[in-house]
N, C-alpha and C. Protein backbone atom coordinates (compact mmCIF):
# COMPACT_ATOMS: atom_id res chain seq x y z
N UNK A 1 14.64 12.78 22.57
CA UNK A 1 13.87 13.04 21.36
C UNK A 1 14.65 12.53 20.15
N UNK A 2 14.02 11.81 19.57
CA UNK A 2 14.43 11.41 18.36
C UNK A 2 14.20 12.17 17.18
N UNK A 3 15.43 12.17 15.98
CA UNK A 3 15.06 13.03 14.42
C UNK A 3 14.30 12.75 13.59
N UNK A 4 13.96 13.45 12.94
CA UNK A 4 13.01 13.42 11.54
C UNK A 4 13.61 11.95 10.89
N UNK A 5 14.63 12.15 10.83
CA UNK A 5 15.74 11.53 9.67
C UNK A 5 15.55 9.60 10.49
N UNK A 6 15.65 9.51 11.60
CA UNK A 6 15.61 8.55 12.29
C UNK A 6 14.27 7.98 12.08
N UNK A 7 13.16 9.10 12.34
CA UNK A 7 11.66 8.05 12.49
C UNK A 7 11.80 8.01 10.76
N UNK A 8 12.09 8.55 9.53
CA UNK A 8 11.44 8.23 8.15
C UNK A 8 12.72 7.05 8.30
N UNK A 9 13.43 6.71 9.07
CA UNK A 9 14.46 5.50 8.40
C UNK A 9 13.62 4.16 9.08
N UNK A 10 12.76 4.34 10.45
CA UNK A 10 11.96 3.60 10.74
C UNK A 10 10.56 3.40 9.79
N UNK A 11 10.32 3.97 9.26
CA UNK A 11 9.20 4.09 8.27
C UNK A 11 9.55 3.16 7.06
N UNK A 12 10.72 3.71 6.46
CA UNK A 12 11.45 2.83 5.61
C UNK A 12 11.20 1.39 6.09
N UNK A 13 12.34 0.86 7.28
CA UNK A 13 12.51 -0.36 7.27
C UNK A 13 10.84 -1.14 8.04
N UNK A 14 10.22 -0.64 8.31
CA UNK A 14 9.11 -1.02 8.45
C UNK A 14 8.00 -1.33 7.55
N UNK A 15 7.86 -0.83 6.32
CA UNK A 15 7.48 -1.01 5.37
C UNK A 15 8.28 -2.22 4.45
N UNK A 16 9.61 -2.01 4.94
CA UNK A 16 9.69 -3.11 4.05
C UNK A 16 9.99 -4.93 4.69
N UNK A 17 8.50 -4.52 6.38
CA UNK A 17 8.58 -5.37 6.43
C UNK A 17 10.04 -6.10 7.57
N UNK A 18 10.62 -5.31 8.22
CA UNK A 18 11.30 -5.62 9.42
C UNK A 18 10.52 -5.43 10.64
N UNK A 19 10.96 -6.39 11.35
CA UNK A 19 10.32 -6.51 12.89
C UNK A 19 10.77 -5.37 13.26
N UNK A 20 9.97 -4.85 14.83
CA UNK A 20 10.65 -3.75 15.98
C UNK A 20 11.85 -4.12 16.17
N UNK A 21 11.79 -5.25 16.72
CA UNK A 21 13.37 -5.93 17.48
C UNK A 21 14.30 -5.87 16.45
N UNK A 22 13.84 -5.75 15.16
CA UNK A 22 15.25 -5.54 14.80
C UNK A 22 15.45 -4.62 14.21
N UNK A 23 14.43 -3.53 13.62
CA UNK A 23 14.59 -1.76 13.73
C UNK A 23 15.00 -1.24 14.73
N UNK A 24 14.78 -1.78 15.87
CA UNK A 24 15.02 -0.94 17.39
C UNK A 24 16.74 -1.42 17.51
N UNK A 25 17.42 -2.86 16.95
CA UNK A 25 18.30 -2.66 16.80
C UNK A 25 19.29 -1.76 15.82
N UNK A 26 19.05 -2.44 14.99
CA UNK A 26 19.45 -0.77 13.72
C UNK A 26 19.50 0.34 13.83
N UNK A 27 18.22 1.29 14.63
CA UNK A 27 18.43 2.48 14.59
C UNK A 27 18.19 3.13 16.49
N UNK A 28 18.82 1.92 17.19
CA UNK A 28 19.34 2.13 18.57
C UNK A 28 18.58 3.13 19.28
N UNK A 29 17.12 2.52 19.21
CA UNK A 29 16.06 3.40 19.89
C UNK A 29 14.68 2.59 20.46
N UNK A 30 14.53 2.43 21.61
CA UNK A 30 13.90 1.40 22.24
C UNK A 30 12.85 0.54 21.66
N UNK A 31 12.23 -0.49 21.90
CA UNK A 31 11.29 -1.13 21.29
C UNK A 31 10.15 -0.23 21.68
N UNK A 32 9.68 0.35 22.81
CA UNK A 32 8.67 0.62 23.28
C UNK A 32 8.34 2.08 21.94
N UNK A 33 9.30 2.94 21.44
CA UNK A 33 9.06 3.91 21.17
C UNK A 33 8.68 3.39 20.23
N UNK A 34 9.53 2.79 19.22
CA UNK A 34 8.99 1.70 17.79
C UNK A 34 7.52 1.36 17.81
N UNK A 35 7.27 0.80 18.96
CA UNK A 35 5.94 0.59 19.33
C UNK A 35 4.70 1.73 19.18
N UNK A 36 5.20 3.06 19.90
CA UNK A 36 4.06 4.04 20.04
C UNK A 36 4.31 4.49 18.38
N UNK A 37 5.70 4.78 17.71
CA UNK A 37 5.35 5.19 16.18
C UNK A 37 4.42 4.25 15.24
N UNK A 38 4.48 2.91 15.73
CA UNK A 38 4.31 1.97 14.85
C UNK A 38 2.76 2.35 14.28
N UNK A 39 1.76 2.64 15.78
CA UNK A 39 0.75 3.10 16.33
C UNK A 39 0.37 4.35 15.56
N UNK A 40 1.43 5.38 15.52
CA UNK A 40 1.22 6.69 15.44
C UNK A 40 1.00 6.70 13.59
N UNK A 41 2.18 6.06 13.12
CA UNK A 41 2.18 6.32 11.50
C UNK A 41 1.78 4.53 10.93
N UNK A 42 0.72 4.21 11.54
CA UNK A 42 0.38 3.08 11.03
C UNK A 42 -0.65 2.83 9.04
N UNK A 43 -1.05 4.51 9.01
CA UNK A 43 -1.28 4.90 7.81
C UNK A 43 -0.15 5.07 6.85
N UNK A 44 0.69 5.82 7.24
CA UNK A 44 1.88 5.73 5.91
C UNK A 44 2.93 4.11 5.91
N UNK A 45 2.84 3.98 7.33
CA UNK A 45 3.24 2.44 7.25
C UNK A 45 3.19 1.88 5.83
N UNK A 46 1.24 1.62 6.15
CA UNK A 46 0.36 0.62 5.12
C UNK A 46 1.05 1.48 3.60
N UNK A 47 0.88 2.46 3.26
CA UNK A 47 0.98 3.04 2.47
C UNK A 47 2.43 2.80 1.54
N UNK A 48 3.39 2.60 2.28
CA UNK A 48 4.81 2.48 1.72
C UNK A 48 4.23 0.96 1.86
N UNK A 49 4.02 0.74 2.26
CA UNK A 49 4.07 -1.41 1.97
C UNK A 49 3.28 -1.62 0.46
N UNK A 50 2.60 -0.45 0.62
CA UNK A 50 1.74 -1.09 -0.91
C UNK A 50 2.46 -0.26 -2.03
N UNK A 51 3.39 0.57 -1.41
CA UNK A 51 4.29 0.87 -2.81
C UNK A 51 5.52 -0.10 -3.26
N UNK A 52 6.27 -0.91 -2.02
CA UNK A 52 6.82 -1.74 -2.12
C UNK A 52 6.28 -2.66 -2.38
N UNK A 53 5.00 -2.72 -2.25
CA UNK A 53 4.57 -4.50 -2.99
C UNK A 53 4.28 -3.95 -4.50
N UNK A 54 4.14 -3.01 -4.70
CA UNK A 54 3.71 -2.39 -6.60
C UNK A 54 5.15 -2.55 -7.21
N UNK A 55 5.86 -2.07 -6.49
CA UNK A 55 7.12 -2.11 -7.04
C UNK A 55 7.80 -3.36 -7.76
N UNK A 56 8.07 -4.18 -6.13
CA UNK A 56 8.21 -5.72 -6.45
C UNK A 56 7.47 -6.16 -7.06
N UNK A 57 6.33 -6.34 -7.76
CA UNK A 57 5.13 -6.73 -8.85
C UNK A 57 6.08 -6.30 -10.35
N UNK A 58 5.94 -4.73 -10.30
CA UNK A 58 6.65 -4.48 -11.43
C UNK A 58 8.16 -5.26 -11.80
N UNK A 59 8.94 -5.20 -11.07
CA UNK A 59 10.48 -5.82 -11.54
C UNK A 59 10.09 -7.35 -11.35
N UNK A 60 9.00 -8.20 -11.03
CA UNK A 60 8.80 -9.54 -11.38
C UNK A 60 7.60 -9.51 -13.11
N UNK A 61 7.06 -8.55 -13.38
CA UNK A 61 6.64 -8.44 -14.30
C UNK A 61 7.57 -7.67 -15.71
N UNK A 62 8.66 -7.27 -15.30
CA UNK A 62 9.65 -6.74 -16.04
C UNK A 62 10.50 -7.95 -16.24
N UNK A 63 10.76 -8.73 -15.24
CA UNK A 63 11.78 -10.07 -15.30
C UNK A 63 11.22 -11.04 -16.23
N UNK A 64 9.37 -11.21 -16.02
CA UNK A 64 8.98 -12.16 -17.05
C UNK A 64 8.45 -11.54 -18.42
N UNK A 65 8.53 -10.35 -18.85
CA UNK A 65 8.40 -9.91 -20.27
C UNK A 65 9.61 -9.86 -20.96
N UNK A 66 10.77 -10.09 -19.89
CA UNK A 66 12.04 -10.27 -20.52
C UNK A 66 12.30 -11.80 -21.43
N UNK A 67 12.06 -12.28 -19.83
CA UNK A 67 12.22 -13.88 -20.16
C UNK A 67 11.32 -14.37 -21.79
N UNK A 68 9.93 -13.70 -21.70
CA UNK A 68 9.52 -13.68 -22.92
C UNK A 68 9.67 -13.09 -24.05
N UNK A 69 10.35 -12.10 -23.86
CA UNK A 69 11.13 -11.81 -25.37
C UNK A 69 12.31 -12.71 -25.74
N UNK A 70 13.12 -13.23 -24.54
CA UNK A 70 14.01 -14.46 -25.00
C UNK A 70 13.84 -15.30 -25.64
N UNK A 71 12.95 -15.91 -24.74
CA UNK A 71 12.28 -17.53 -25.20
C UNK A 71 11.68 -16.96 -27.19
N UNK A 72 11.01 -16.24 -26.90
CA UNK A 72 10.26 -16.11 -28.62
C UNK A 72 11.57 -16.18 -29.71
N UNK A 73 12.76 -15.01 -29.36
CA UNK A 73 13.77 -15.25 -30.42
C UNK A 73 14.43 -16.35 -30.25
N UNK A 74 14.44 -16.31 -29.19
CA UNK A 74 15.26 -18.32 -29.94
C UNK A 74 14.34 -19.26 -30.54
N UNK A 75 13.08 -19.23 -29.98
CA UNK A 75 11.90 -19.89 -30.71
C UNK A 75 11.96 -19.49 -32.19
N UNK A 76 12.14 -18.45 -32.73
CA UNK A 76 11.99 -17.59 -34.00
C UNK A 76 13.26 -18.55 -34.44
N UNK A 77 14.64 -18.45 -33.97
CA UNK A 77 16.14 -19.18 -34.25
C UNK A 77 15.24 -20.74 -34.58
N UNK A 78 14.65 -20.93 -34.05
CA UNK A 78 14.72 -22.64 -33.71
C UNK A 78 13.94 -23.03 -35.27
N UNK A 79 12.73 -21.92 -35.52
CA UNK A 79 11.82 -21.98 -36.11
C UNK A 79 12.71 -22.15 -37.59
N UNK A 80 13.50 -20.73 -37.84
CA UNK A 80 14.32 -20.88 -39.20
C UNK A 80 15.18 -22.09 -39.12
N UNK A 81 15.89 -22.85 -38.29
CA UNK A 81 16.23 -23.85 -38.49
C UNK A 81 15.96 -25.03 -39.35
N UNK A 82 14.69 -25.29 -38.35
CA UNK A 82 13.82 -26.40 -38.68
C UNK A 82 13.24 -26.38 -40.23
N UNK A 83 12.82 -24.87 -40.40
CA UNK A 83 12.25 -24.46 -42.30
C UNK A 83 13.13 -24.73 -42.84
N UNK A 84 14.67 -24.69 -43.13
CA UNK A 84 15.58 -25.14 -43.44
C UNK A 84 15.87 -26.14 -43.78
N UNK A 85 15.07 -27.51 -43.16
CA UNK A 85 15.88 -28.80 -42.93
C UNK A 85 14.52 -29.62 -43.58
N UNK A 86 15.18 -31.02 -43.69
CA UNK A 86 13.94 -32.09 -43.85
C UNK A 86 13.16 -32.26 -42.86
N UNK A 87 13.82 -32.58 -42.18
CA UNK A 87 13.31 -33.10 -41.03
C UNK A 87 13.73 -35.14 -40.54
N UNK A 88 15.12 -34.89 -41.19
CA UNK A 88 15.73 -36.23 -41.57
C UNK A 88 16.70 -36.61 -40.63
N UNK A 89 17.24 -37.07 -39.69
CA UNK A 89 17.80 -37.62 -38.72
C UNK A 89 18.21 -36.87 -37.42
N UNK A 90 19.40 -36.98 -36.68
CA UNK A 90 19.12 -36.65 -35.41
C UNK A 90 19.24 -35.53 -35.33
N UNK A 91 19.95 -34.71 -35.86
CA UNK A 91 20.47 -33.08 -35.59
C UNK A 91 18.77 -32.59 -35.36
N UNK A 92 18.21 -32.88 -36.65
CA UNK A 92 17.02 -32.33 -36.81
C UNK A 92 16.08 -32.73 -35.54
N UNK A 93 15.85 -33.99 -35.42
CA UNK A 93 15.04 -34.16 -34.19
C UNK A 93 15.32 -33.18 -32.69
N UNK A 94 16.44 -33.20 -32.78
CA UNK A 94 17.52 -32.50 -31.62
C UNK A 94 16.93 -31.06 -31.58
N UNK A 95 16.99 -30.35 -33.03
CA UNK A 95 16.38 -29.27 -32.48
C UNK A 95 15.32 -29.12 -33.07
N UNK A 96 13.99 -29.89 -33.13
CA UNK A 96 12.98 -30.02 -32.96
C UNK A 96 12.28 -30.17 -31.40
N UNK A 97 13.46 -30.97 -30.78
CA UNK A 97 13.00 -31.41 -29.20
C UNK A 97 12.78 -29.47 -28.66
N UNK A 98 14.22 -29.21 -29.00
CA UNK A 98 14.63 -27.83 -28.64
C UNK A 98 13.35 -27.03 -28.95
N UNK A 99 12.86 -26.92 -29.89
CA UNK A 99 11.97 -26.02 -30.41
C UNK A 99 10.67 -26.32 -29.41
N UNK A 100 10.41 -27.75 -29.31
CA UNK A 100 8.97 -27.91 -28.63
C UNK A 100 9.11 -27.70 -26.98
N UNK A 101 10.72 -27.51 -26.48
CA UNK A 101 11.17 -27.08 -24.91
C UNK A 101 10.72 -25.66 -24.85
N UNK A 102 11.45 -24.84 -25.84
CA UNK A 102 11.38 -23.63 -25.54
C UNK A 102 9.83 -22.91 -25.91
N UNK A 103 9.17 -23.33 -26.71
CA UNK A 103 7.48 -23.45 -27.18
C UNK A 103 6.46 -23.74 -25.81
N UNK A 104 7.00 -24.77 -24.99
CA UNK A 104 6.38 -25.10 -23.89
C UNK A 104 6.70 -24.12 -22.55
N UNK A 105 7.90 -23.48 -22.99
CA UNK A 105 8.56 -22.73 -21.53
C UNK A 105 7.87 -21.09 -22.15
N UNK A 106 8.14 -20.91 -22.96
CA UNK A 106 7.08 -19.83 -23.37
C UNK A 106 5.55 -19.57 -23.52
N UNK A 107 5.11 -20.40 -22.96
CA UNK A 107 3.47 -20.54 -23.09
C UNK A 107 3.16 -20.55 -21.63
N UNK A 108 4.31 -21.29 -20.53
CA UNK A 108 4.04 -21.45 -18.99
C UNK A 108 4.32 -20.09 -18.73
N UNK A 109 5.37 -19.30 -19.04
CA UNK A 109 5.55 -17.79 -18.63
C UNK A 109 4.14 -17.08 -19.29
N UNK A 110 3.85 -17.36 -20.11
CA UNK A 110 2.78 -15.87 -20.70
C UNK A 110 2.27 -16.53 -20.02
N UNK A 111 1.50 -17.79 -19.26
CA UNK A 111 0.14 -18.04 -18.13
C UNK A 111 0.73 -17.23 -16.83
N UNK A 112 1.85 -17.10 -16.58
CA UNK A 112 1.96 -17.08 -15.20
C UNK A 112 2.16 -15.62 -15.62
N UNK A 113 2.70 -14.85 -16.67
CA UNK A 113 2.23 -13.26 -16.62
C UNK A 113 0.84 -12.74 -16.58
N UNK A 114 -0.50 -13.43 -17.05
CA UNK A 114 -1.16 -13.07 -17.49
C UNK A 114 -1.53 -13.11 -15.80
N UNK A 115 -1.69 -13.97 -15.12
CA UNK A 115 -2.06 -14.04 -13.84
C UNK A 115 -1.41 -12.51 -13.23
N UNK A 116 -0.48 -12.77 -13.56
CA UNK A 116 0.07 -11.10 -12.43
C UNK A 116 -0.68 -9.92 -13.03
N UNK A 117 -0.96 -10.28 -14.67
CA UNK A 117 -1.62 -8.63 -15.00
C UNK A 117 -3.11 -8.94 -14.40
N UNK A 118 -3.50 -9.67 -14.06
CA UNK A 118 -4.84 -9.90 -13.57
C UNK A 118 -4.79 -9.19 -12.09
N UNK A 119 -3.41 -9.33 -11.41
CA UNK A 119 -3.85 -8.74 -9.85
C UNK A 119 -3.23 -7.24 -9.30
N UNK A 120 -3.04 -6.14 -10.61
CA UNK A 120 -2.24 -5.28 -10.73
C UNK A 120 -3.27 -4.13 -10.24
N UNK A 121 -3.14 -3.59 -9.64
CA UNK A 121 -4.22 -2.41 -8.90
C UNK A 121 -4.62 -1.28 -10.85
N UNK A 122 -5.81 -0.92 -10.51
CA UNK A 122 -5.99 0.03 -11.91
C UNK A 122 -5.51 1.45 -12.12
N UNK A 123 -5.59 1.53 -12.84
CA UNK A 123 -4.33 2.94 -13.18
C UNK A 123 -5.21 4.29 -12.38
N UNK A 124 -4.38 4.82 -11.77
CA UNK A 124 -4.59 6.16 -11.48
C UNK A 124 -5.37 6.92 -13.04
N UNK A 125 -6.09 7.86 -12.75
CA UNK A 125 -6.72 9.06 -13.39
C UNK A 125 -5.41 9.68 -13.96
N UNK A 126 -5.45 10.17 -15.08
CA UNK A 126 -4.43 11.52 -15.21
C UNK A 126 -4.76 12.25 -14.65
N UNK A 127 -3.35 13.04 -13.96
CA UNK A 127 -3.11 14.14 -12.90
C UNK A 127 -3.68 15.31 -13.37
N UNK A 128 -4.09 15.44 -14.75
CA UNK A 128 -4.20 16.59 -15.80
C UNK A 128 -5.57 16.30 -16.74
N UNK A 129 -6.30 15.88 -16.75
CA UNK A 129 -7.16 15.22 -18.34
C UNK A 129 -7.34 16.65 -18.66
N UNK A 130 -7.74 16.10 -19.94
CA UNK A 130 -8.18 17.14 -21.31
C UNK A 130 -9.24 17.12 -21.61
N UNK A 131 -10.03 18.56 -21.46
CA UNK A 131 -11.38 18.31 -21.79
C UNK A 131 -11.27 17.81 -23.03
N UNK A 132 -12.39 16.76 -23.64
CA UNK A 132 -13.07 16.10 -24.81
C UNK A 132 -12.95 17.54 -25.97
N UNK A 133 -12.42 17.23 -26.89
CA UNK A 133 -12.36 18.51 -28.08
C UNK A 133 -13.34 18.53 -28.57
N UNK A 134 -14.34 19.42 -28.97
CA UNK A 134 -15.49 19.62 -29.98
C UNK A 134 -15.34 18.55 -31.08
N UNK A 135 -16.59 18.29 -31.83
CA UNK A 135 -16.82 17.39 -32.88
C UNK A 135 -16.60 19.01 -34.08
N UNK A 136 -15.88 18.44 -35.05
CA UNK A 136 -15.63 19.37 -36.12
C UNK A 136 -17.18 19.23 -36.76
N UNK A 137 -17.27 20.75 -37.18
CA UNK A 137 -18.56 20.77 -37.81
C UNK A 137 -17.62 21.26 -39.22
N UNK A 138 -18.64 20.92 -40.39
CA UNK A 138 -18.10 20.93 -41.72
C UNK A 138 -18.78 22.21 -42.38
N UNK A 139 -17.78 22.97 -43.03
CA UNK A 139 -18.22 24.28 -43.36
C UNK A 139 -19.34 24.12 -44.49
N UNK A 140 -19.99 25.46 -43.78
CA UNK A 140 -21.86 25.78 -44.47
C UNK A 140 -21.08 25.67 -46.17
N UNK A 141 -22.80 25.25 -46.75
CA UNK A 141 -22.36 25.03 -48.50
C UNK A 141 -22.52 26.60 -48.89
């Protein structure tokens, strides 16, 4: 008989997506049994996979709102530069190029964020709502 502690560590690495053969190596308990749990908790399986895929969504959607707060302040840097200047030989062209790199690399990230907020599951209900408050009525004349 195997522990509690053993099948949720199979649950774990199964969710995130390891074969039997190599859970059954890890936690040194036959393929066949891997097999009948696989069977048995094939609901919380699914269930932890779609928290690990929410997850991983979030820290790639955290990585590119980063990247886009970067790109904008140096864009903002590039921007006071350029207001600064004529626009009269190479320095200037130089970071003009600069300005229209980082302008272009910031416009490909907000497409490729906007795509991820497009495939983001919809928000849970609050655990709690509040009933709607009365409309104030205005005191008699």
């Amino acid at each position: 008989m195997h522990t509690q502690e053993t099948k949720d560590r199979f649950l774990e690495l199964r969710a995130k997506g390891r074969s039997l053969a190599d859970i059954a190596d890890a936690l040194n308990v036959s393929k066949r049994t891997l097999v009948d749990w696989n069977r048995e908790l094939q609901t919380e399986i699914h269930a932890l996979r779609a928290v690990e895929r929410e997850a991983l969504h979030h820290r790639i959607l955290d990585t590119r709102e980063a990247d886009i707060d970067l790109l904008a302040s140096i864009q903002k840097k590039i921007s006071s530069v350029l207001a600064d200047r004529d626009l009269v030989g190479l320095r200037t062209k130089e970071v003009l190029r600069l300005y229209l790199q980082f302008r272009h690399e910031a416009e490909k990230i907000a497409r490729a964020t906007e795509s991820l907020y497009d495939n983001l599951p919809p928000s849970p209900p609050p655990s709690n709502p509040q009933p709607p408050s009365p409309p104030e009525t205005p005191p008699a004349p």
